[in-house]
N, C-alpha and C. Protein backbone atom coordinates (compact mmCIF):
# COMPACT_ATOMS: atom_id res chain seq x y z
N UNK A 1 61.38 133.82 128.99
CA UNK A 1 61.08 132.45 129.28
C UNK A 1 61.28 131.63 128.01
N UNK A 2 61.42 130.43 128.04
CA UNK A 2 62.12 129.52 127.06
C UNK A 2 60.81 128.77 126.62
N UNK A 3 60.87 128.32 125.52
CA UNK A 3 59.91 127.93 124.56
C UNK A 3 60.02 126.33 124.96
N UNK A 4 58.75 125.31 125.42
CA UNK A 4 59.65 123.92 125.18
C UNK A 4 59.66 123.50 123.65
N UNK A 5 60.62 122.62 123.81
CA UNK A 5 61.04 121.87 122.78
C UNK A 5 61.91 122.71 121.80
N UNK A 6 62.26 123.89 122.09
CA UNK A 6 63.11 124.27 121.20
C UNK A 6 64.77 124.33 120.94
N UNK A 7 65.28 123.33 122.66
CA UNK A 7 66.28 123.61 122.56
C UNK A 7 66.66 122.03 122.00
N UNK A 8 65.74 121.49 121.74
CA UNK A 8 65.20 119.62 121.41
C UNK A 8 65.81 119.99 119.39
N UNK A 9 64.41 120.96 119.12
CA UNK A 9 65.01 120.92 117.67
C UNK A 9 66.00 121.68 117.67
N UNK A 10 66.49 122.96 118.08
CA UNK A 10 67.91 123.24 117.79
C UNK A 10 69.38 122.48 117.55
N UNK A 11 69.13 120.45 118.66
CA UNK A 11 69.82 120.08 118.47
C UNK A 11 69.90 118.86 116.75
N UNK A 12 68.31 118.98 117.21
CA UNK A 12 68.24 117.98 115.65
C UNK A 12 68.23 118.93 114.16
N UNK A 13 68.31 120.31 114.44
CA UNK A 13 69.32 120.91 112.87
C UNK A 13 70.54 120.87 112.99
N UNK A 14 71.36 121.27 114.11
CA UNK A 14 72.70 120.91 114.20
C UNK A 14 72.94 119.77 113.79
N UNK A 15 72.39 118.25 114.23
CA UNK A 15 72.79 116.57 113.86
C UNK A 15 72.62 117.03 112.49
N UNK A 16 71.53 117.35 111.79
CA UNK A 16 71.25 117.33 110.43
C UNK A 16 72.33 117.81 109.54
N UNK A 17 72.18 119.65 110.19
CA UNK A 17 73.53 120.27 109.26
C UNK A 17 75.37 119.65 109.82
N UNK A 18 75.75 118.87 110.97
CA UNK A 18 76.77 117.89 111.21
C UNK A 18 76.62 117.13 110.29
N UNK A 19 75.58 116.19 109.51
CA UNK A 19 75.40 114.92 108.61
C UNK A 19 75.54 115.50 107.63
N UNK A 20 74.79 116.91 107.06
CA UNK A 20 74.99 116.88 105.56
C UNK A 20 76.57 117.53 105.30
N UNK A 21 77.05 118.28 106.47
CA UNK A 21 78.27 118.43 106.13
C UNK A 21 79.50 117.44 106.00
N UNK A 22 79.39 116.43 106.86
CA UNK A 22 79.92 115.36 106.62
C UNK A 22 79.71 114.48 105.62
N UNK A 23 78.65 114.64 105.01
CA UNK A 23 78.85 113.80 103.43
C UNK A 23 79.69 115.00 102.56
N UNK A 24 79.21 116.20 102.87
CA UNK A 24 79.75 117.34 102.04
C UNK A 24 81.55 116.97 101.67
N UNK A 25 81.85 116.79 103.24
CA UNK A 25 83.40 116.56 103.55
C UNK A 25 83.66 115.27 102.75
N UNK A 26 83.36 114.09 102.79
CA UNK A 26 83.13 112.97 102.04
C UNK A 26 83.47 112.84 100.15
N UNK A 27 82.26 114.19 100.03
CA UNK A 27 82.41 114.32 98.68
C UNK A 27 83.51 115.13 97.84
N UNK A 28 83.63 116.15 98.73
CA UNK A 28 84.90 116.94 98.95
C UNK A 28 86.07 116.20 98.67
N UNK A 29 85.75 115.19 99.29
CA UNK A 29 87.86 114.66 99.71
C UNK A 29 87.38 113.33 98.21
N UNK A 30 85.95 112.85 97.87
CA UNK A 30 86.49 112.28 96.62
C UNK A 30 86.84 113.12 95.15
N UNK A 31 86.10 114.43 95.10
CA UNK A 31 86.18 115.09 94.04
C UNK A 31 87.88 115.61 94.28
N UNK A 32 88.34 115.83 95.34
CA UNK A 32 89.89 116.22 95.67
C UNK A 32 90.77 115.35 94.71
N UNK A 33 90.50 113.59 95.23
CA UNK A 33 91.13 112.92 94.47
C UNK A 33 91.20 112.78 93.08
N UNK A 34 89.90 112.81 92.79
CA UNK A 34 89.44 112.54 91.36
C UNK A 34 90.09 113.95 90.63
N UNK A 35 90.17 115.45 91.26
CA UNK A 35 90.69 116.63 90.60
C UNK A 35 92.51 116.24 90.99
N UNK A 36 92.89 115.68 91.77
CA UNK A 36 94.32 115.80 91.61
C UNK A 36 94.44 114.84 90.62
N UNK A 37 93.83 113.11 90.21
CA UNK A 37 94.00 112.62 89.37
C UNK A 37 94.29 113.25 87.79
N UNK A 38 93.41 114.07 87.92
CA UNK A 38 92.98 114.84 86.07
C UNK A 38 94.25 116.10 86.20
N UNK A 39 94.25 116.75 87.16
CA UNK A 39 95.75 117.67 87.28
C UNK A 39 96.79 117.11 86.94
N UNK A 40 97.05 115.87 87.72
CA UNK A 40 98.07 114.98 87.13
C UNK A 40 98.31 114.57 85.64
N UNK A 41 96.95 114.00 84.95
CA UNK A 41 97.10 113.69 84.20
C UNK A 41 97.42 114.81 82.86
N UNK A 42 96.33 116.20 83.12
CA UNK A 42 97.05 117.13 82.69
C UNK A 42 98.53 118.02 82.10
N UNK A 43 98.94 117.33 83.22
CA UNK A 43 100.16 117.82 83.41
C UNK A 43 101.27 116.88 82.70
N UNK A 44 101.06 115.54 82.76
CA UNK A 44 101.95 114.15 81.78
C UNK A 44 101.25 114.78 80.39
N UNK A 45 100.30 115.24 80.07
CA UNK A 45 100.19 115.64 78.82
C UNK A 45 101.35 116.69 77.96
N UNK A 46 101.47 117.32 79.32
CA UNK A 46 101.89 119.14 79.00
C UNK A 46 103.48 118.42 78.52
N UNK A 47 103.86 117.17 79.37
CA UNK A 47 105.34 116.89 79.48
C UNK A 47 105.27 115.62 78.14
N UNK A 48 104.32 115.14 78.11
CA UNK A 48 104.47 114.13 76.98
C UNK A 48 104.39 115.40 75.47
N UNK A 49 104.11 116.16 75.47
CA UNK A 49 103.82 117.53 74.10
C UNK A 49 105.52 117.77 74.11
N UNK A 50 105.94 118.22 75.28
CA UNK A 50 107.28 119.06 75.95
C UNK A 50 108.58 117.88 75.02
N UNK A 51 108.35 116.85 75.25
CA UNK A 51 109.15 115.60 74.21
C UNK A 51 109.13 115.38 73.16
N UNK A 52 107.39 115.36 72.67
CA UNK A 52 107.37 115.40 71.22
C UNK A 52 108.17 116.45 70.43
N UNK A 53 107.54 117.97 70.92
CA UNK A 53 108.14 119.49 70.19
C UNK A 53 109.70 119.66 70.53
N UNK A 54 110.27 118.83 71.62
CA UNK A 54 111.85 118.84 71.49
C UNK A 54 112.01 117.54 70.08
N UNK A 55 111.12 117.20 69.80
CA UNK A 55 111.87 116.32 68.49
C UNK A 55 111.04 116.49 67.12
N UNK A 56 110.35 117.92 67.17
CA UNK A 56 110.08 118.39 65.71
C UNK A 56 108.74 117.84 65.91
N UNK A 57 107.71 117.02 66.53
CA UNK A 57 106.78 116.48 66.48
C UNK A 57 105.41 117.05 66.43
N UNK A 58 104.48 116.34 65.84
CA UNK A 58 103.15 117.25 66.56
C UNK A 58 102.36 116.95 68.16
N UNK A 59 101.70 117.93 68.47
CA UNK A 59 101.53 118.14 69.97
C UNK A 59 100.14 116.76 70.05
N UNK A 60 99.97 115.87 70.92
CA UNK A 60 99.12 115.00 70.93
C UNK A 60 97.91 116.11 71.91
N UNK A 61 96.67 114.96 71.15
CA UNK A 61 95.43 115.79 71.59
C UNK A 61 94.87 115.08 72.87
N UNK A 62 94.42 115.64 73.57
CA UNK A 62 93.56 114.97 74.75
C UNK A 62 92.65 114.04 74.04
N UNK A 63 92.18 112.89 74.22
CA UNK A 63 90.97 111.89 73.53
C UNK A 63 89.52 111.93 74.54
N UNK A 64 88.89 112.24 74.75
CA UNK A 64 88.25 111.59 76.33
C UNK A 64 87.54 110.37 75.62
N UNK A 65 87.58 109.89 74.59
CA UNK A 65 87.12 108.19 74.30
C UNK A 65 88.75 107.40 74.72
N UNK A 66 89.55 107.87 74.51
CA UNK A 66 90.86 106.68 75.07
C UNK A 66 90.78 106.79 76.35
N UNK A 67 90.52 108.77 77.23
CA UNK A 67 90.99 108.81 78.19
C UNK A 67 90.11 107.79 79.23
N UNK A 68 88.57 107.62 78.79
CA UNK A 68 87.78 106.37 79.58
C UNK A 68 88.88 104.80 79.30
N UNK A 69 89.09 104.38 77.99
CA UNK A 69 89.68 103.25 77.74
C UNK A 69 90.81 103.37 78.98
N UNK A 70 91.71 104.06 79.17
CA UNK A 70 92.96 104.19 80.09
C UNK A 70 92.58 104.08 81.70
N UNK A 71 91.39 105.16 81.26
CA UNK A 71 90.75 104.91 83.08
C UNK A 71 90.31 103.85 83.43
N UNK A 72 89.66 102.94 82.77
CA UNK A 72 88.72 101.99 82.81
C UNK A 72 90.05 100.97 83.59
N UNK A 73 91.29 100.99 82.44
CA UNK A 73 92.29 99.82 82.88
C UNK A 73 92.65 100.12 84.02
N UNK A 74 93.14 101.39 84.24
CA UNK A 74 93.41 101.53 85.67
C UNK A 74 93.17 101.09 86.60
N UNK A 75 91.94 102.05 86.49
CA UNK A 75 91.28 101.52 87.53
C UNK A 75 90.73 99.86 87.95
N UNK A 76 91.08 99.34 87.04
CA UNK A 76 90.90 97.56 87.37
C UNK A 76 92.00 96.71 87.20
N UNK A 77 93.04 97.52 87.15
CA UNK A 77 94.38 97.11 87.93
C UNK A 77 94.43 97.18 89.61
N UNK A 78 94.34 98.12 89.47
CA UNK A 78 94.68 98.55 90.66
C UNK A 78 93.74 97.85 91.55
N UNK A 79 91.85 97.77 91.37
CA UNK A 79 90.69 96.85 92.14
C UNK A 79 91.64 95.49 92.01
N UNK A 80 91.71 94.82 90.82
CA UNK A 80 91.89 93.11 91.05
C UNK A 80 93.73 93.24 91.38
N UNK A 81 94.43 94.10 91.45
CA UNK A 81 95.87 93.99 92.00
C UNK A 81 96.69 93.30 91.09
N UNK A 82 96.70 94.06 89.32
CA UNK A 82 97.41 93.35 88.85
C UNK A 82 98.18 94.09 87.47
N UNK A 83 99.41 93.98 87.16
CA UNK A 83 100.21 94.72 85.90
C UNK A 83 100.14 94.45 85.09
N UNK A 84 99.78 94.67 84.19
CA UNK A 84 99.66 94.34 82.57
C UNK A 84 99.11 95.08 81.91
N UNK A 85 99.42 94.81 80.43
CA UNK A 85 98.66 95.33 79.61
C UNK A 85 97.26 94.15 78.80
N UNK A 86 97.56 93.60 78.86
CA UNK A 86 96.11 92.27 79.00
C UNK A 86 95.90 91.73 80.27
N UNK A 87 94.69 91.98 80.44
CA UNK A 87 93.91 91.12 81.90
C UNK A 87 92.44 90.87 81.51
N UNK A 88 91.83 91.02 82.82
CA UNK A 88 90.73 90.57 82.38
C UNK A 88 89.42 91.09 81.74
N UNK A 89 89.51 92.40 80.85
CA UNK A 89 88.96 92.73 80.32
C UNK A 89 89.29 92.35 78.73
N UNK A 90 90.24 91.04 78.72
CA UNK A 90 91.20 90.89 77.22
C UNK A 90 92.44 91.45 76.66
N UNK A 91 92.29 91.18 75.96
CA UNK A 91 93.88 91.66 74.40
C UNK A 91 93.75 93.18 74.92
N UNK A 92 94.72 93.76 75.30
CA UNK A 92 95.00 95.54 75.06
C UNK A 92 94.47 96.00 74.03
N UNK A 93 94.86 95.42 72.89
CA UNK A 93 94.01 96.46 71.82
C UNK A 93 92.88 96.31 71.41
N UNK A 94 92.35 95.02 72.16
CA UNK A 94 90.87 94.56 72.00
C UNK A 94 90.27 95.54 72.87
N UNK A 95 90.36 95.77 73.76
CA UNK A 95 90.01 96.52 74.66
C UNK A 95 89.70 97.86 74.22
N UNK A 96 90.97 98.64 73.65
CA UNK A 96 90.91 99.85 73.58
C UNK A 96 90.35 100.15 72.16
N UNK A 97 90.38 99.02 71.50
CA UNK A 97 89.02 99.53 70.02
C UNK A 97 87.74 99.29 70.44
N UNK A 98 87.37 99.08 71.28
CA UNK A 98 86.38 99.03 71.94
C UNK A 98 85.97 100.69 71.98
N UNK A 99 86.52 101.27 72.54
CA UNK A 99 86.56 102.40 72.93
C UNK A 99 86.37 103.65 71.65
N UNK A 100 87.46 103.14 70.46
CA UNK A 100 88.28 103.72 69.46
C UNK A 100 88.30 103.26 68.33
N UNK A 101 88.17 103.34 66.86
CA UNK A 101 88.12 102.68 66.20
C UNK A 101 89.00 103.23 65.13
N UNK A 102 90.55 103.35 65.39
CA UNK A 102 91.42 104.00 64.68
C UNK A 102 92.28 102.71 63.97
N UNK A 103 93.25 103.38 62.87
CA UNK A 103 93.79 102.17 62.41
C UNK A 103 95.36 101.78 63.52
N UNK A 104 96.07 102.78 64.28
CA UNK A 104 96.53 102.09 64.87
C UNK A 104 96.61 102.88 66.73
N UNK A 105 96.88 101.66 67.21
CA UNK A 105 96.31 102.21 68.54
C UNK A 105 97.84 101.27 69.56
N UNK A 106 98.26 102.31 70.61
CA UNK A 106 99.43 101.63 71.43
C UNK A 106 98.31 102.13 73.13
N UNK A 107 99.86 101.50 73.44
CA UNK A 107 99.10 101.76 75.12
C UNK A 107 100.96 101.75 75.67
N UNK A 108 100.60 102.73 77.00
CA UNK A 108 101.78 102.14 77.75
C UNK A 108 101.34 102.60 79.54
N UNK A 109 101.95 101.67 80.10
CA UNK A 109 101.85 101.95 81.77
C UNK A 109 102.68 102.34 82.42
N UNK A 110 102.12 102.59 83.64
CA UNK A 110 103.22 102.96 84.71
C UNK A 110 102.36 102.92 85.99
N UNK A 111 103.49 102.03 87.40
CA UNK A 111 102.95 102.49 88.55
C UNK A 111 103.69 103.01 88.79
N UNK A 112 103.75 103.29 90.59
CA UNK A 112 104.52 103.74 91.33
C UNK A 112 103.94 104.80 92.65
N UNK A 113 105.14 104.92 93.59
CA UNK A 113 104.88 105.87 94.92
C UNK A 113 105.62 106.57 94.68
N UNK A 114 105.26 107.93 95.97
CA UNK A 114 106.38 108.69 95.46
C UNK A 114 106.88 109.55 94.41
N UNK A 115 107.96 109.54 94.38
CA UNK A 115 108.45 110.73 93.37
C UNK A 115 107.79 109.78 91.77
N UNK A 116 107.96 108.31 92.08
CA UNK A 116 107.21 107.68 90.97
C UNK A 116 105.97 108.11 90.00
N UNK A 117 105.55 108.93 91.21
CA UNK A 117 103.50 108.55 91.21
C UNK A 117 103.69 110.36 90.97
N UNK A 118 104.79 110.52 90.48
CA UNK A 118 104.29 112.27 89.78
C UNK A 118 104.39 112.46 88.37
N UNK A 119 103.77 113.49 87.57
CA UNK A 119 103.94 113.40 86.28
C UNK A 119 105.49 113.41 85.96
N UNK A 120 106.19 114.15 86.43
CA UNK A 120 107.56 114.12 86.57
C UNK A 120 108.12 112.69 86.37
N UNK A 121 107.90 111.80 87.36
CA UNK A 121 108.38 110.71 87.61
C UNK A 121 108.03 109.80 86.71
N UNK A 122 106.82 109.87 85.90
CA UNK A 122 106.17 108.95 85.14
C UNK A 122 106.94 109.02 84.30
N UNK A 123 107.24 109.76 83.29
CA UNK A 123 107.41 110.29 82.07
C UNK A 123 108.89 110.38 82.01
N UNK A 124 109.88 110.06 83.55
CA UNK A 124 111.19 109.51 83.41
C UNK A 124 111.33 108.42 83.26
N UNK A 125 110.46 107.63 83.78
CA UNK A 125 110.44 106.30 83.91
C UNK A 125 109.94 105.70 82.11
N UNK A 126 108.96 106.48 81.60
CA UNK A 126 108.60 106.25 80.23
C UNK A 126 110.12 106.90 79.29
N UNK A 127 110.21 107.80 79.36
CA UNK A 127 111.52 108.08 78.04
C UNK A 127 113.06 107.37 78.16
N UNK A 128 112.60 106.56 79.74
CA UNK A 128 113.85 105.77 80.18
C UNK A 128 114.17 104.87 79.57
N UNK A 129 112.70 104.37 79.03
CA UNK A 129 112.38 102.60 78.26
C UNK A 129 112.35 103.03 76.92
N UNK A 130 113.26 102.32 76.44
CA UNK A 130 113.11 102.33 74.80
C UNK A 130 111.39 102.00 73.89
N UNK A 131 110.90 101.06 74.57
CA UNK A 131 109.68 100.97 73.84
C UNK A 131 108.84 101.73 74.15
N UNK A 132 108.84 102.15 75.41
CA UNK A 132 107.70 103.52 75.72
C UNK A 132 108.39 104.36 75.24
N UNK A 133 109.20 105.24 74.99
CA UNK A 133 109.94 106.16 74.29
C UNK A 133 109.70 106.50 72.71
N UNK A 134 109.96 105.08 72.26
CA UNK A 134 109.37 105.08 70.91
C UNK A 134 107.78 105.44 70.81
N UNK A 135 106.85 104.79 71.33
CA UNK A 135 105.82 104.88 71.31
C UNK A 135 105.45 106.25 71.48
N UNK A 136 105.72 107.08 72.52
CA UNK A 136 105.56 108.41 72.96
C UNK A 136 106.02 109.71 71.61
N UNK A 137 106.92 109.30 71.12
CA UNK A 137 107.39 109.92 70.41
C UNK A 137 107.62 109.48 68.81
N UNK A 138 106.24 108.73 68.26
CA UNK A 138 105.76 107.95 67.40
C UNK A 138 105.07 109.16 66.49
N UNK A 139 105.46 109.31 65.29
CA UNK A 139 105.02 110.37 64.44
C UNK A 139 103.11 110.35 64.44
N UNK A 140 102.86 108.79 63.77
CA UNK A 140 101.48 108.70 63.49
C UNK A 140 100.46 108.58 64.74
N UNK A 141 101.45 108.53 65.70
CA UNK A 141 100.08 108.80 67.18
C UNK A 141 99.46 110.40 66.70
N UNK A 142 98.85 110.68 67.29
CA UNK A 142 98.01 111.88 67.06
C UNK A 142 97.15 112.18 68.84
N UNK A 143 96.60 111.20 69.15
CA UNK A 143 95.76 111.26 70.11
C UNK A 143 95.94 110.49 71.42
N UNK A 144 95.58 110.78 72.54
CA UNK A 144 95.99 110.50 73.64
C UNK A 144 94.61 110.54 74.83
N UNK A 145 94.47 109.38 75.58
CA UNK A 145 93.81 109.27 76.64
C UNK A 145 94.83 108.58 78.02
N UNK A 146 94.93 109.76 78.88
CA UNK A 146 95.22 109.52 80.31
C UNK A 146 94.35 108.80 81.32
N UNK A 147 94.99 107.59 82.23
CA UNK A 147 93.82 107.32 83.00
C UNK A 147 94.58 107.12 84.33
N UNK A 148 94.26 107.50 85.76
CA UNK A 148 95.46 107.33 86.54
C UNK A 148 94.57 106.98 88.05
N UNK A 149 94.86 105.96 88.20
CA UNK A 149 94.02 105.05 89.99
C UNK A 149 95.32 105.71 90.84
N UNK A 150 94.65 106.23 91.50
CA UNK A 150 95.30 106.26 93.13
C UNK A 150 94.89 105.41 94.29
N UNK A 151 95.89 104.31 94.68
CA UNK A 151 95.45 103.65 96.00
C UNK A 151 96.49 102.79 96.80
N UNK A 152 96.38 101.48 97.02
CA UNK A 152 97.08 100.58 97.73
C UNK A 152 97.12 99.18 96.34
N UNK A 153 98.40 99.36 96.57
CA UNK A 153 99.11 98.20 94.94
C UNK A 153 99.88 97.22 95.54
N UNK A 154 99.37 95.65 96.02
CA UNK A 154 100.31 94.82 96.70
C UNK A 154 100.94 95.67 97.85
N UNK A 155 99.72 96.05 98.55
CA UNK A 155 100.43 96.40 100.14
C UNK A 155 101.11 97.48 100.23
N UNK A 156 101.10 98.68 98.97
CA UNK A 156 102.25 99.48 99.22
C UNK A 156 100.96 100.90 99.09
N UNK A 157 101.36 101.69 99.81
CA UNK A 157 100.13 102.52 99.64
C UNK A 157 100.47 103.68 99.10
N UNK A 158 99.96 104.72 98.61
CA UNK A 158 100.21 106.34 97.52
C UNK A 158 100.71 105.73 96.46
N UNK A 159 99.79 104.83 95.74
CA UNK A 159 100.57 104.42 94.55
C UNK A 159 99.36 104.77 93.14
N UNK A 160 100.23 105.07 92.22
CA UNK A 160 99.12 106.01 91.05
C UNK A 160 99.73 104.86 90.16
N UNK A 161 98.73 104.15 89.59
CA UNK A 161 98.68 103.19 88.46
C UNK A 161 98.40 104.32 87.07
N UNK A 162 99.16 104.06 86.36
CA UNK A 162 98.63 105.04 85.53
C UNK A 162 98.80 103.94 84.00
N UNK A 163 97.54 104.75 83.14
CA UNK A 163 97.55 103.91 81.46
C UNK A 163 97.43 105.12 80.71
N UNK A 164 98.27 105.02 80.03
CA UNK A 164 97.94 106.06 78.46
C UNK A 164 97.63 105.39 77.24
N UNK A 165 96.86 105.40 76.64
CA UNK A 165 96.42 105.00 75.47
C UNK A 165 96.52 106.03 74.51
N UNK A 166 97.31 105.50 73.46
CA UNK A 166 97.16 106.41 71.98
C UNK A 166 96.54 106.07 70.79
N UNK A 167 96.20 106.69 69.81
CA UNK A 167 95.42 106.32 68.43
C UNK A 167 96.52 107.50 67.83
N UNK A 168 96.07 106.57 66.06
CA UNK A 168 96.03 107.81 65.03
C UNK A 168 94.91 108.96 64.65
N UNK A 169 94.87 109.07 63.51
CA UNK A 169 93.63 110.06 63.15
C UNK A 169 92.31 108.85 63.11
């Protein structure tokens, strides 16, 4: 014989364990993004080193004080929908001594979809441009912060805004 009310709570642990798994799933699919972001960015490291040591250079270090400065821009490109290297957080390098307090400090960007929005793609698009080129492959850089938004850029969607910021010692 059947107990009452038990087939009552059997359904309200199911709703419960349905809800917490669905935030689970939630959190899941943001830590997904946020881990393919840092893979990515990982990986423009491995290929920005891969350029330097084809030209005799030393290997740049991960920063995580630039890599916030880089994220920070990103990511508020991509919120207010806009390209640059000054907006509204100020001067680029106002910004990133904020962060850093080296004697010299560059920055360079990149969006894009697509084959764009891969480390691959970035880092063609950077050794393509003479001034990112130079910069990348700048003796007295030393240090490096990656920062890379994934979202919707003027209507176009899978698009990875990406900022690198460099310092010296």
């Amino acid at each position: 014989m059947r107990r009452p009310g038990k087939g009552v709570t059997g359904v309200a642990v199911a709703l419960v364990l349905a809800a917490g798994a669905g935030g689970l799933l939630a959190r899941s699919l943001l830590h997904s993004s946020a881990s393919q972001s840092s893979a990515t960015e990982a990986r423009v490291l491995v290929l920005f080193n891969r350029q330097r040591a084809a030209h005799s250079l030393a290997r740049l270090v991960a920063d995580p004080d630039l890599a916030r400065a880089a994220q920070s821009h990103s990511d508020d490109m991509l919120r207010r929908g806009y390209f640059a290297h000054d907006g509204p957080q100020g001067h680029w390098d106002v910004r990133v001594r904020r962060y850093v307090k080296r004697a010299v400090v560059a920055e360079i960007l990149s969006y894009g979809a697509g084959a764009y929005a891969t480390p691959a793609g970035m880092l063609s698009n950077w050794m393509h441009s003479p001034g990112h080129r130079r910069i990348i492959l700048m003796p007295s850089l030393r240090y490096v912060g990656l920062g890379i938004a994934n979202g919707t850029y003027r209507g176009q969607h899978g698009v990875a805004m990406a900022t690198a910021d460099f310092s010296s010692r």
